[in-house]
Protein backbone atom coordinates (compact mmCIF):
# COMPACT_ATOMS: atom_id res chain seq x y z
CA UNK A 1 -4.31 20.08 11.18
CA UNK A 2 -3.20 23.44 10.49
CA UNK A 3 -5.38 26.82 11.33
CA UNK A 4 -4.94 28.07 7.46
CA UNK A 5 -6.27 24.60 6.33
CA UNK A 6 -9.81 24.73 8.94
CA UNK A 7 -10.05 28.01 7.56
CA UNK A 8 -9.87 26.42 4.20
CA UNK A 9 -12.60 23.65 4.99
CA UNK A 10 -15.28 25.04 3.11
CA UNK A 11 -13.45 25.31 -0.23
CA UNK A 12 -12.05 21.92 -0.19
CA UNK A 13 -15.10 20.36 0.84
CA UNK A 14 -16.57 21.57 -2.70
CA UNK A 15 -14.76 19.50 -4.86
CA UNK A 16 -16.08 17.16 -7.85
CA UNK A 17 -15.80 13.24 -7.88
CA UNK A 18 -16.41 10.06 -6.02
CA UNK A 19 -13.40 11.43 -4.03
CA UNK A 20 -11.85 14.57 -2.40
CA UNK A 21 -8.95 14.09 -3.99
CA UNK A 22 -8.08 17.51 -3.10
CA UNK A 23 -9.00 17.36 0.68
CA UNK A 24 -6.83 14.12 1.38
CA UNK A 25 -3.91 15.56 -0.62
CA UNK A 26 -4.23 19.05 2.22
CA UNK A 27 -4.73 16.71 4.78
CA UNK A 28 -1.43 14.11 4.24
CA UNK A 29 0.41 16.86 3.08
CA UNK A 30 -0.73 18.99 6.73
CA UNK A 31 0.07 15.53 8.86
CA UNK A 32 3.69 14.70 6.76
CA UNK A 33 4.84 18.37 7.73
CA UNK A 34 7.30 20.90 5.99
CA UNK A 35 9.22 20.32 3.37
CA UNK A 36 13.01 18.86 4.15
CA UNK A 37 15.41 19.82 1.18
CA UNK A 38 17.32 16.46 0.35
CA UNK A 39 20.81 17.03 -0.73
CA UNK A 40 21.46 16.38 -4.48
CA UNK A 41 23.83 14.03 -4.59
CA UNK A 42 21.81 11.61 -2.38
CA UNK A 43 18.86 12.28 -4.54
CA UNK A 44 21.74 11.08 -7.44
CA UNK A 45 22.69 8.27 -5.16
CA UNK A 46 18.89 6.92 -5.03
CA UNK A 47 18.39 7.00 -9.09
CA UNK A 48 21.85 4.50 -9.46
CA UNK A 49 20.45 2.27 -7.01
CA UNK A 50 17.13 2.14 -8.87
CA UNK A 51 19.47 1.39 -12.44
CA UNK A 52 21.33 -0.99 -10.33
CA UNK A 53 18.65 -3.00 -9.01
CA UNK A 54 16.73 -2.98 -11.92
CA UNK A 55 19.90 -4.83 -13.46
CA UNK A 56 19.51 -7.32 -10.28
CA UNK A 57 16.06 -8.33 -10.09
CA UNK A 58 16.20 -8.90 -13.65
CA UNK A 59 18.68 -11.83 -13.18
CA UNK A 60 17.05 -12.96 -10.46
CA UNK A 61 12.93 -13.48 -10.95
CA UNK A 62 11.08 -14.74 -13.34
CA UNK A 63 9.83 -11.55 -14.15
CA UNK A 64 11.05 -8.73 -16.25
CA UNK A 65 12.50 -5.71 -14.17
CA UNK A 66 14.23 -4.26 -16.82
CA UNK A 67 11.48 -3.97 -19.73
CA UNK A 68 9.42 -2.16 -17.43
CA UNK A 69 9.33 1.85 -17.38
CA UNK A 70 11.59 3.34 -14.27
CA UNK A 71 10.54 6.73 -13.15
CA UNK A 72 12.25 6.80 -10.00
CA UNK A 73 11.01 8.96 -7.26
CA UNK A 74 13.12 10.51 -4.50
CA UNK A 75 11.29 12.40 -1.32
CA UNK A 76 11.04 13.89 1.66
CA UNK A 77 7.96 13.25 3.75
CA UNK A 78 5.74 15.94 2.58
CA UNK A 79 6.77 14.99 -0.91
CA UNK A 80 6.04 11.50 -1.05
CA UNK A 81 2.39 12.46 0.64
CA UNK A 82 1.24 14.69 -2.22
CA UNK A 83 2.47 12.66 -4.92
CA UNK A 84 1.41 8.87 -3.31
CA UNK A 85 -2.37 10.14 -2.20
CA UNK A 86 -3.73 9.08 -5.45
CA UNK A 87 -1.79 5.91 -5.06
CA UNK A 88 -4.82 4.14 -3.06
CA UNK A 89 -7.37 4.96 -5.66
CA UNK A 90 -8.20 1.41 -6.40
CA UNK A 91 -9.57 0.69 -2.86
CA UNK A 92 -11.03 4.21 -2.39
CA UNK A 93 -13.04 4.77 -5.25
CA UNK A 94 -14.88 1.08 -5.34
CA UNK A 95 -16.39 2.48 -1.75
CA UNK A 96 -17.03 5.83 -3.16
CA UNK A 97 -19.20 4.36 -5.57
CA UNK A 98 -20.95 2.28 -3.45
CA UNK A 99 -21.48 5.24 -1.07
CA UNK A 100 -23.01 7.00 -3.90
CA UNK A 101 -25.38 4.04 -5.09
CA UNK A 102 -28.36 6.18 -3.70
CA UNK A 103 -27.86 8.95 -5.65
CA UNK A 104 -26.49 11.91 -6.83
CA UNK A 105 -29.03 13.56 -4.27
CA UNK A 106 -28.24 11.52 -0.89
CA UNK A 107 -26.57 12.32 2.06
CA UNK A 108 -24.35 9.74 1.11
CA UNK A 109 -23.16 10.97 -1.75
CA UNK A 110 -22.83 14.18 -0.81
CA UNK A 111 -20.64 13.09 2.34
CA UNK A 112 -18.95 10.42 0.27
CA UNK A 113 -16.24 12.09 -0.98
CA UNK A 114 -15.49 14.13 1.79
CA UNK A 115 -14.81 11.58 4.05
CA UNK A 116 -12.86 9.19 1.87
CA UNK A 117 -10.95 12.54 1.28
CA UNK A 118 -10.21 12.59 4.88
CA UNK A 119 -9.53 8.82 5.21
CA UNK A 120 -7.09 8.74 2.80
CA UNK A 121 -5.55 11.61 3.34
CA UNK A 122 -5.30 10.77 7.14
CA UNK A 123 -3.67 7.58 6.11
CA UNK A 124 -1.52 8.88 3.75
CA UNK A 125 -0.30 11.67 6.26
CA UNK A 126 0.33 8.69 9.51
CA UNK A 127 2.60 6.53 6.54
CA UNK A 128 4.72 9.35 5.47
CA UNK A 129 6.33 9.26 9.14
CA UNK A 130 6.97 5.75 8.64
CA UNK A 131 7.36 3.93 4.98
CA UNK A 132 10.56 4.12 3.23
CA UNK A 133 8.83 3.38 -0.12
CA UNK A 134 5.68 2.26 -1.83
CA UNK A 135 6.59 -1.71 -0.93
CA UNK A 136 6.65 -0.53 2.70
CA UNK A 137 2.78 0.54 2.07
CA UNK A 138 0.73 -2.30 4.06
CA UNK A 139 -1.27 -2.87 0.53
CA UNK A 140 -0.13 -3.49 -3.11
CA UNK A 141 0.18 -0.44 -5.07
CA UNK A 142 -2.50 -0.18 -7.63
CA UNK A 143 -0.39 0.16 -10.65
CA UNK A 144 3.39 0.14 -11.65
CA UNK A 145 4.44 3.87 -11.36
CA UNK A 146 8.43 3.36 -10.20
CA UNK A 147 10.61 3.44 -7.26
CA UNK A 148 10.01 5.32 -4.17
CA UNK A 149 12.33 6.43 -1.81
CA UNK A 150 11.61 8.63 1.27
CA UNK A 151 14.60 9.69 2.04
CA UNK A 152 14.31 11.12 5.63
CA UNK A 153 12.50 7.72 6.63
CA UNK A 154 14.78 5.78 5.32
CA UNK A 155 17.96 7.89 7.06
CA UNK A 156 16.09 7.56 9.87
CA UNK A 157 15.89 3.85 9.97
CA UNK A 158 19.26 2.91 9.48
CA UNK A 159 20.53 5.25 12.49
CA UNK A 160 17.97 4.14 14.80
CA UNK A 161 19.11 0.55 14.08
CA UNK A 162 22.33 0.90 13.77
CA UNK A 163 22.07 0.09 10.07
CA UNK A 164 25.10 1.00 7.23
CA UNK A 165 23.03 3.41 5.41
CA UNK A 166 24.53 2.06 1.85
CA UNK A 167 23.37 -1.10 2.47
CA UNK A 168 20.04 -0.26 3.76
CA UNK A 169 19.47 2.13 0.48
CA UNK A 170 20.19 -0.64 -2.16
CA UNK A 171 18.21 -3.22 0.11
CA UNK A 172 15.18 -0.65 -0.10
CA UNK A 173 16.22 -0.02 -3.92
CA UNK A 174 15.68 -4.10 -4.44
CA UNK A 175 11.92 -3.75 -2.83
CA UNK A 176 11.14 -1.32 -4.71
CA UNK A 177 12.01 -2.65 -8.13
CA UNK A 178 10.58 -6.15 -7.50
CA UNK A 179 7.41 -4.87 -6.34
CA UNK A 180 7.54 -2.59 -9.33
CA UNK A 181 8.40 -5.99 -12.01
CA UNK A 182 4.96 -7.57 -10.37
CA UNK A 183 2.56 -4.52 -10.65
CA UNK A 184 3.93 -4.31 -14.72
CA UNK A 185 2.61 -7.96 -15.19
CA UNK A 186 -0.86 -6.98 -16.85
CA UNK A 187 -3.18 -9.27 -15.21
CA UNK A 188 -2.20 -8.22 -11.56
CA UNK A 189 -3.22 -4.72 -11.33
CA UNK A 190 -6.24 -5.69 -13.42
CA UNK A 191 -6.70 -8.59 -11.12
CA UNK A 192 -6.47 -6.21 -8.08
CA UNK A 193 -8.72 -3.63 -9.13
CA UNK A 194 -11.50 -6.24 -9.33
CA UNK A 195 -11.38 -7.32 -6.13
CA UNK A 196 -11.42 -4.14 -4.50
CA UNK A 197 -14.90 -3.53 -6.66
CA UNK A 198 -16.28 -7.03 -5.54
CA UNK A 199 -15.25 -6.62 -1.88
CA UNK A 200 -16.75 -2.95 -1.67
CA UNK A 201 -19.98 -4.47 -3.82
CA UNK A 202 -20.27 -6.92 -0.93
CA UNK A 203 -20.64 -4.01 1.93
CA UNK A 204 -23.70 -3.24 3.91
CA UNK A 205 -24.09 0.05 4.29
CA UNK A 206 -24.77 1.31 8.05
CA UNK A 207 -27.27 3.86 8.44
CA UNK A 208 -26.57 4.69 12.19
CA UNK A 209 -22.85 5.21 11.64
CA UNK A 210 -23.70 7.50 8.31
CA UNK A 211 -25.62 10.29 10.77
CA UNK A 212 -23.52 10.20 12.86
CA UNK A 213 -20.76 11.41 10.37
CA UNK A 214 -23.19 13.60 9.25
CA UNK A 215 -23.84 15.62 12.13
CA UNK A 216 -19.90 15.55 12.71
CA UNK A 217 -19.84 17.57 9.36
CA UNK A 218 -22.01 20.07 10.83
CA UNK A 219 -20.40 20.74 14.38
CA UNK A 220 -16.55 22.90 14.20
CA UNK A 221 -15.49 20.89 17.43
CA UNK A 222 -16.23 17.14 16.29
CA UNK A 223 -15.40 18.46 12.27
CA UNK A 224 -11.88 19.10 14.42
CA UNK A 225 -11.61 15.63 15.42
CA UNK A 226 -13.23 14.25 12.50
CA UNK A 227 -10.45 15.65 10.32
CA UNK A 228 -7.74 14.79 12.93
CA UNK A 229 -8.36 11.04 13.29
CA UNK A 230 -11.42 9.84 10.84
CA UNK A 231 -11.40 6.05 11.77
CA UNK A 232 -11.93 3.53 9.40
CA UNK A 233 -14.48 3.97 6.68
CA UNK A 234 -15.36 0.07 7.27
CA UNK A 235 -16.98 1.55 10.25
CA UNK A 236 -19.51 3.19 7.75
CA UNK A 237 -20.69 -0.34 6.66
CA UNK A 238 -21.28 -4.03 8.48
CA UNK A 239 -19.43 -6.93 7.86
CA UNK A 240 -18.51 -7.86 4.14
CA UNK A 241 -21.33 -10.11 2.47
CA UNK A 242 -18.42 -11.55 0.60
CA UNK A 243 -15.71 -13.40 2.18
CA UNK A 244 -13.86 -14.98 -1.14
CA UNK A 245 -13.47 -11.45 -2.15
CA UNK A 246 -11.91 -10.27 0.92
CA UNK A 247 -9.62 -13.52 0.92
CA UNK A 248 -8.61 -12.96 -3.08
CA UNK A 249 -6.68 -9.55 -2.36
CA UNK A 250 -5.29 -11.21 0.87
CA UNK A 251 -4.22 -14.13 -0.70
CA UNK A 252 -2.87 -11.63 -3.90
CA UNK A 253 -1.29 -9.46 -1.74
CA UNK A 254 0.14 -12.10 0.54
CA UNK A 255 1.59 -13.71 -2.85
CA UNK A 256 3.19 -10.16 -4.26
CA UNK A 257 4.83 -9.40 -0.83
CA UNK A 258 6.17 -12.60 -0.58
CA UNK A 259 7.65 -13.12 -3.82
CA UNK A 260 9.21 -9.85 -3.46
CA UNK A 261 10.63 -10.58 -0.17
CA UNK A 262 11.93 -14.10 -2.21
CA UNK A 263 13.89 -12.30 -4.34
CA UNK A 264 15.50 -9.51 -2.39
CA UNK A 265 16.81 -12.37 0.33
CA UNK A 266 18.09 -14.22 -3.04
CA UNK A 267 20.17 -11.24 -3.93
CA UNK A 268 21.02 -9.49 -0.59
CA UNK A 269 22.50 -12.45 0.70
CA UNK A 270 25.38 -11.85 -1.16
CA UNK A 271 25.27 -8.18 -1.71
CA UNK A 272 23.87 -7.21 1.45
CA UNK A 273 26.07 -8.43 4.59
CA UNK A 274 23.62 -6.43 7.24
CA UNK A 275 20.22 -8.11 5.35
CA UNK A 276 19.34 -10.06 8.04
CA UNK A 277 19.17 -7.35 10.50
CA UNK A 278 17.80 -4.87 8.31
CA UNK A 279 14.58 -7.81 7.28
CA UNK A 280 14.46 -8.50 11.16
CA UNK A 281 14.15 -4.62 11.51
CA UNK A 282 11.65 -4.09 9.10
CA UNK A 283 9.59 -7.09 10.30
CA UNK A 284 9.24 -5.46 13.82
CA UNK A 285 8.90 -2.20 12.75
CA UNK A 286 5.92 -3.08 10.94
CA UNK A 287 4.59 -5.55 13.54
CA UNK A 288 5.12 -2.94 15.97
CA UNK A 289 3.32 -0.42 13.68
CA UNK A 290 0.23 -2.22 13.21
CA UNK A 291 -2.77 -0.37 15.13
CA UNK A 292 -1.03 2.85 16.00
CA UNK A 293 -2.41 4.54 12.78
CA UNK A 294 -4.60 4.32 10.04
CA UNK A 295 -3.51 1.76 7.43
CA UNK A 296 -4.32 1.82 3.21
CA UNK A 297 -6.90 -2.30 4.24
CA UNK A 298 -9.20 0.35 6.09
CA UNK A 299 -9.99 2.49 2.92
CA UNK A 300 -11.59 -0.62 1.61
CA UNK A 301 -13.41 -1.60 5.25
CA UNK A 302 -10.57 -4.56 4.92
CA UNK A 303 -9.19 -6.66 7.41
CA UNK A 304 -5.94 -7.98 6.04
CA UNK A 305 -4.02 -10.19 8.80
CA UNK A 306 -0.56 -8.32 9.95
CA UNK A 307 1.55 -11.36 8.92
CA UNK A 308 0.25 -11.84 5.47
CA UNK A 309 3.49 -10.79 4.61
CA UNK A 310 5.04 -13.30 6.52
CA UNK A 311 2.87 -16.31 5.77
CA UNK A 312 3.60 -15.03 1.45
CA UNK A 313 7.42 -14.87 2.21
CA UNK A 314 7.31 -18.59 3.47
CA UNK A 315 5.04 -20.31 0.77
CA UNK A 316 7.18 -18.81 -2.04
CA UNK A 317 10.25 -19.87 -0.34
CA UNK A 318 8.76 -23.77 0.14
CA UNK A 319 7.31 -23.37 -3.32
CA UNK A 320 11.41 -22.85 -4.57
CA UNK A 321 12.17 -25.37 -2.62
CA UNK A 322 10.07 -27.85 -3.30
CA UNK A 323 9.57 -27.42 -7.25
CA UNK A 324 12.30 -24.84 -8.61
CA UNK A 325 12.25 -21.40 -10.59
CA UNK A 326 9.72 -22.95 -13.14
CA UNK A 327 7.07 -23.17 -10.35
CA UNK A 328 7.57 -19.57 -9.02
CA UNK A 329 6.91 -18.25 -12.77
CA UNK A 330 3.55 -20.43 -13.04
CA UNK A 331 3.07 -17.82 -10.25
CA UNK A 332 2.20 -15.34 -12.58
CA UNK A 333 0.50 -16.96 -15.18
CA UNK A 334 -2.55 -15.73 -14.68
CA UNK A 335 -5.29 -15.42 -11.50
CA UNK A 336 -5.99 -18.40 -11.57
CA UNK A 337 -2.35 -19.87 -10.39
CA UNK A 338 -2.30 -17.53 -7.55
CA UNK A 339 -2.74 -19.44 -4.32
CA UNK A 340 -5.79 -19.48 -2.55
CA UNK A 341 -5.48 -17.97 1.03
CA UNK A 342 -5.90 -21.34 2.36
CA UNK A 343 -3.20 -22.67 0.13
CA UNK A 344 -0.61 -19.82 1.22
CA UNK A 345 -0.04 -22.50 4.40
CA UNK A 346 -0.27 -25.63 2.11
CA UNK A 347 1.73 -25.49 -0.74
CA UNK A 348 1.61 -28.97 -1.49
CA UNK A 349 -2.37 -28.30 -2.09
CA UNK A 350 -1.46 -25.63 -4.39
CA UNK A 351 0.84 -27.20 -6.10
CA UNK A 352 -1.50 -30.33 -6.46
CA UNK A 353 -3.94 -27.56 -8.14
CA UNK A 354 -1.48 -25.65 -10.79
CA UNK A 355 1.65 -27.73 -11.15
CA UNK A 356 -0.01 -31.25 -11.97
């Protein structure tokens, strides 16, 4: 946290809305540090490998890559902070709401939006060090905005593992896209955006753990730390009155990374001759990231399991296996043909349920 922005504290904390939208933008912009110019011709680089994989996860899924709209985003760390904050809104501002269920007049919802300000803008801040785009997020994006590529991240990775940068950029360029072709199927953001309502309508608010923040507003040393590392808003509330809610946006999120994953090991294992060290790279470097820093599940108070991922990426791949490229587009027929997060380890169950 920067002197100029403590200074600053009392201005940002006056802001309108269920969220400090504001605050968390200061915050991850403060954490994701200076600007780093990015030469133009790699910024030219990124946008063909966008067109490029656009072309080949269009060939390749069930979905349609190339009817959706590319606006293809290429930044440095600070960058990618200021523009992605928003990017969480879907889990935020279902606990903002909740948080201000009291009230216009409560404590709550006057400390509401500064602390999901702070959470998100804390979390926002730790991923910029780390994600090389918005598939590399820990949670689905809330809506289909483009590729995103930060560029010093993803430089970064392929030299600390010994990675051919080319490859690594159109292997990142492949995510990206085939996250984006889910997000543009109408039903998923819509589908997404529910849950996060019913899971923070199922939250139990904790009175003990809301004065507490409350005095930490009102003292400059803990207002420090506060700001520094906020914790988990979850701790704000008890456990989650509603399990099937929290299990839909596993089990969705589970589905989208794992489909993804399907189709980029489809088409990098031609394209790509490093993609098996660069997925065994990315699969420790987020297992290895897990608990050193605020992650987008505890906006929400969410518990999502680290190897959702993992467990997605193998039911799609059985689900291929087992029934073809008809069965992976019943997919994404509607909510009701997503697998249940039970039925992410039994396909055969699933497939018993949609396919029959």
């Amino acid at each position: 946290m920067t002197d100029n922005l403590f200074d600053r504290l009392a201005d940002l904390l006056r802001y309108p809305g269920p969220v400090n939208w504001r605050l968390a933008r200061e915050i991850a912009e403060s954490i994701a540090g200076p600007a780093e110019p990015i030469e133009p011709g790699l910024v030219e680089e990124y946008r063909d490998l966008a067109a490029t994989a656009t072309r080949l996860v269009d060939q390749a899924s069930a979905l349609d890559a190339a009817g959706t709209s590319i606006i293809v985003g290429v930044h440095d760390r600070r960058g990618w902070a200021a523009t992605n904050v928003e990017s969480v809104a879907y889990l935020a501002e279902p606990i903002a709401e909740r948080l201000s269920s009291g009230g216009a007049g409560s404590p709550l919802a006057m400390l509401g939006p500064a602390l999901l300000g702070m959470q998100v803008g804390s979390v926002v801040g730790f991923l910029s060090q780390r994600v090389l785009g918005r598939f590399d997020f820990g949670v689905p994006a809330g809506a289909a905005t483009g590729p995103t590529f930060i560029v010093p991240n993803i430089e970064a990775f392929a030299l600390d593992h010994d990675l051919d940068p080319r490859q690594l950029r159109l292997w990142v360029a492949l995510h990206e896209v085939a996250h984006q072709s889910e997000l543009a199927v109408p039903w998923v953001p819509e589908r997404l955006h529910m849950l996060a309502h019913s899971v923070a309508d199922g939250l139990e608010i904790d009175p003990a753990a809301i004065q507490r923040r409350f005095e930490a507003l009102q003292d400059p040393e803990a207002l420090q730390n506060l700001m520094e590392d906020p914790g988990g808003i979850g701790e704000l509330f008890g456990a989650a009155a509603d399990p099937e809610a929290t299990n839909g946006l596993r089990a969705l999120a589970a589905l989208i990374e794992g489909y993804a994953e399907h189709v980029v090991e489809g088409i990098a294992a031609t394209l790509v001759p490093q993609a098996a060290q660069i997925r065994e790279a990315a699969d420790r470097d987020r297992a290895e990231s897990t608990g050193e820093g605020a992650m987008p599940s505890e906006i929400a108070g969410l518990t999502l399991g680290s190897d959702d991922h993992l467990i997605g990426r193998e039911f799609v791949g059985e689900v291929a296996r087992r029934w073809g490229s008809d069965a992976l587009a019943r997919l994404w027929e509607g909510p009701d043909t997503v697998p249940k997060l039970g039925e992410l380890t039994d396909a055969v169950g699933w497939a018993a349920r949609v396919l029959l």
